[in-house]
C-alpha atoms as a PDB file:
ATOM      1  CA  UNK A   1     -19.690  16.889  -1.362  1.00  0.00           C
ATOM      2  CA  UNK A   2     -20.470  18.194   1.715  1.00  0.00           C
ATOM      3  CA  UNK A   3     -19.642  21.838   0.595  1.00  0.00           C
ATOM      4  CA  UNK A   4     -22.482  21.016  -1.905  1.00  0.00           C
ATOM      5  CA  UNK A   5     -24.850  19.873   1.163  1.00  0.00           C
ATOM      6  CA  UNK A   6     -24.249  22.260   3.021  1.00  0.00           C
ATOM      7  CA  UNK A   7     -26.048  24.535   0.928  1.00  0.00           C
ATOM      8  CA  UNK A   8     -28.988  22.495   0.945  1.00  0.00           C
ATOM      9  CA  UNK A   9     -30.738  19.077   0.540  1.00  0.00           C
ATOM     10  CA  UNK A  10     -29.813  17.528  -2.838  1.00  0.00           C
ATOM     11  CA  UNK A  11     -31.437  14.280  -4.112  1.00  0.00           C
ATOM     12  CA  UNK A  12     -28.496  11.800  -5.586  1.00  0.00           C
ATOM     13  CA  UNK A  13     -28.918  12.749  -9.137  1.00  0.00           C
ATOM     14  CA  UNK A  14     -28.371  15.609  -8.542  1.00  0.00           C
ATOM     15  CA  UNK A  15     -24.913  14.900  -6.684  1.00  0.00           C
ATOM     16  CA  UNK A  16     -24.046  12.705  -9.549  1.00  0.00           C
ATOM     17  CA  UNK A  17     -24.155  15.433 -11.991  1.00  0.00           C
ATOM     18  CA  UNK A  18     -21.856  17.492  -9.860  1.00  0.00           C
ATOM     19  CA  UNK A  19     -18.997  15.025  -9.745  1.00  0.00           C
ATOM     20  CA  UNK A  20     -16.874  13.212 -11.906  1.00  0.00           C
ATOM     21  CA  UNK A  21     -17.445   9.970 -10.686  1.00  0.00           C
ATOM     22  CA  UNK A  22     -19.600   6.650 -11.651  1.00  0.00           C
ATOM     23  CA  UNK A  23     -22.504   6.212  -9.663  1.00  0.00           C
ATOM     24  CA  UNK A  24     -21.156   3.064  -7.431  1.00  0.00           C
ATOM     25  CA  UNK A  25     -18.038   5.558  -6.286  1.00  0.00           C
ATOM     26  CA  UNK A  26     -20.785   8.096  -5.609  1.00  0.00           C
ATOM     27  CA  UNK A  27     -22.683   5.924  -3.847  1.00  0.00           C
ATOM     28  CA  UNK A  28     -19.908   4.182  -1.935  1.00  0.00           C
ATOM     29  CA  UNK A  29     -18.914   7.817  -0.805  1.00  0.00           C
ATOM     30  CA  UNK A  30     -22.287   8.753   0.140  1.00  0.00           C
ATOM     31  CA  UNK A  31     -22.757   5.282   2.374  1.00  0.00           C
ATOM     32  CA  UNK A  32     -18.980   6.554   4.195  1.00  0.00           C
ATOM     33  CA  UNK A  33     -20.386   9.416   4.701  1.00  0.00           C
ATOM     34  CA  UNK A  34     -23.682   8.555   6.316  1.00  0.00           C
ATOM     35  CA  UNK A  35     -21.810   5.685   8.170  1.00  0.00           C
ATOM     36  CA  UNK A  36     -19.691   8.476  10.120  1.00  0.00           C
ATOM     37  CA  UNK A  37     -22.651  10.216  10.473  1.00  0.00           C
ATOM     38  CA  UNK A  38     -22.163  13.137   8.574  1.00  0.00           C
ATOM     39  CA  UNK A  39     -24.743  12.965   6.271  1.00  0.00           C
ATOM     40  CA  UNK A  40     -28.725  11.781   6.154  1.00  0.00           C
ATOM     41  CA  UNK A  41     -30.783  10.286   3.344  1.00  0.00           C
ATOM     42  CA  UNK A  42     -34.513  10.471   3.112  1.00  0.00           C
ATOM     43  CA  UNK A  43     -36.752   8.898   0.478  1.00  0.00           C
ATOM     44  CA  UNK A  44     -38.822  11.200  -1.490  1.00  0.00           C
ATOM     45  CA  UNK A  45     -41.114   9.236  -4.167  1.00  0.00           C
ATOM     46  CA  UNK A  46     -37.865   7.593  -6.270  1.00  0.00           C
ATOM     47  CA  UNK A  47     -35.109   9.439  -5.362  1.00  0.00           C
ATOM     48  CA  UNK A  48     -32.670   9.696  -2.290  1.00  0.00           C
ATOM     49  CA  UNK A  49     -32.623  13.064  -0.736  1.00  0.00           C
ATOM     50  CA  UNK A  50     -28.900  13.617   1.133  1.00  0.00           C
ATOM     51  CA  UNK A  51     -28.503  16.256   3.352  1.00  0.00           C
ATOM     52  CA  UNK A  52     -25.562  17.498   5.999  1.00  0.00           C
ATOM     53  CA  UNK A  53     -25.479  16.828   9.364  1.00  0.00           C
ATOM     54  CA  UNK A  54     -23.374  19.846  10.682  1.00  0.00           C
ATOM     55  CA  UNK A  55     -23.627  19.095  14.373  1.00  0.00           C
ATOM     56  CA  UNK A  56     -21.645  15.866  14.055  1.00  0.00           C
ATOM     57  CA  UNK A  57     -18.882  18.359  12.150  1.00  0.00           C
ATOM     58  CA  UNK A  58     -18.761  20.071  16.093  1.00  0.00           C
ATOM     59  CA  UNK A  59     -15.517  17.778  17.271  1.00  0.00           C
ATOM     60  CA  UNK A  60     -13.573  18.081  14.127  1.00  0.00           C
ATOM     61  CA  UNK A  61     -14.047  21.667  14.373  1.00  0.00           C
ATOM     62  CA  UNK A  62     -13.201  22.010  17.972  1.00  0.00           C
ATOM     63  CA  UNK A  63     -10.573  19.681  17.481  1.00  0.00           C
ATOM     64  CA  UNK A  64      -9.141  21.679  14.439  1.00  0.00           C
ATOM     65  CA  UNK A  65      -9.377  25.007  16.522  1.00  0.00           C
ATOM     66  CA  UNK A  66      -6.849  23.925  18.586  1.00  0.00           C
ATOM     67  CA  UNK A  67      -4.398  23.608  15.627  1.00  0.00           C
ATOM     68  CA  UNK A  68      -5.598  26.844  14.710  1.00  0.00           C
ATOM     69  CA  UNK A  69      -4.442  28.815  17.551  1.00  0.00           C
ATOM     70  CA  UNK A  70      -1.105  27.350  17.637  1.00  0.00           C
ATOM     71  CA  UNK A  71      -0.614  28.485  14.311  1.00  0.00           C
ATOM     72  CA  UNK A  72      -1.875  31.801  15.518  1.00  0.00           C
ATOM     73  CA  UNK A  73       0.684  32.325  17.830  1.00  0.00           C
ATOM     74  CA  UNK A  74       3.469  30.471  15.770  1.00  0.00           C
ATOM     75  CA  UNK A  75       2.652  33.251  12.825  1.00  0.00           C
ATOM     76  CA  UNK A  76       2.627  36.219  14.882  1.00  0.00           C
ATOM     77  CA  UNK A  77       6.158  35.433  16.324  1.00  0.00           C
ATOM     78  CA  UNK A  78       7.350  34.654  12.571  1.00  0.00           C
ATOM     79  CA  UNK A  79       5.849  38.362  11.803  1.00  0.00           C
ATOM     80  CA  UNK A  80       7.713  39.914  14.675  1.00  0.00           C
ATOM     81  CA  UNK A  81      11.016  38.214  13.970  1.00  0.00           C
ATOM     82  CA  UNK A  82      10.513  39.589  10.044  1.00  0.00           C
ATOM     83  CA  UNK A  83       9.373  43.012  11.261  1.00  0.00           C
ATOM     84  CA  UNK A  84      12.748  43.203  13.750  1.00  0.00           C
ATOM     85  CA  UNK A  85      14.924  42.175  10.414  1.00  0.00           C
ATOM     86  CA  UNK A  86      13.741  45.333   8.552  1.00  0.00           C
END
């Protein structure tokens, strides 16, 4: 879902047409999602427009970066102990 919103504002019908889900699980992931802060809603006439909130995505991605160069390093080892079996 947020892959979706990340490309852009979507209004909830929308979202529901690109899932396989009912609406209450839609909606019920939608209200996690805003709860955490990762998404906003805005009323436009009837319908709910969702959209991504990417700087509240800044901690899991500096989190996740630390994980990343571990397995940096951890791969480029593996690579020389392969390259030294050859």
């Amino acid at each position: 879902m947020l892959d979706l919103l990340r490309l852009g504002e979507r209004p909830v019908n929308e979202l529901a047409r690109s899932f396989d889900m009912t609406q209450p699980s839609l909606s019920q992931h939608l209200r996690v999602l805003r709860d955490a802060g990762l998404v906003a809603h805005q009323r436009r006439g009837r319908e709910l427009w969702y959209r991504v909130q990417p700087q509240k995505l800044k901690p899991v991605g500096d989190w996740l970066a630390q994980y990343e160069q571990f397995w940096r390093h951890k791969l480029r080892a593996l690579g020389t102990v392969l390259e030294g079996e050859k």
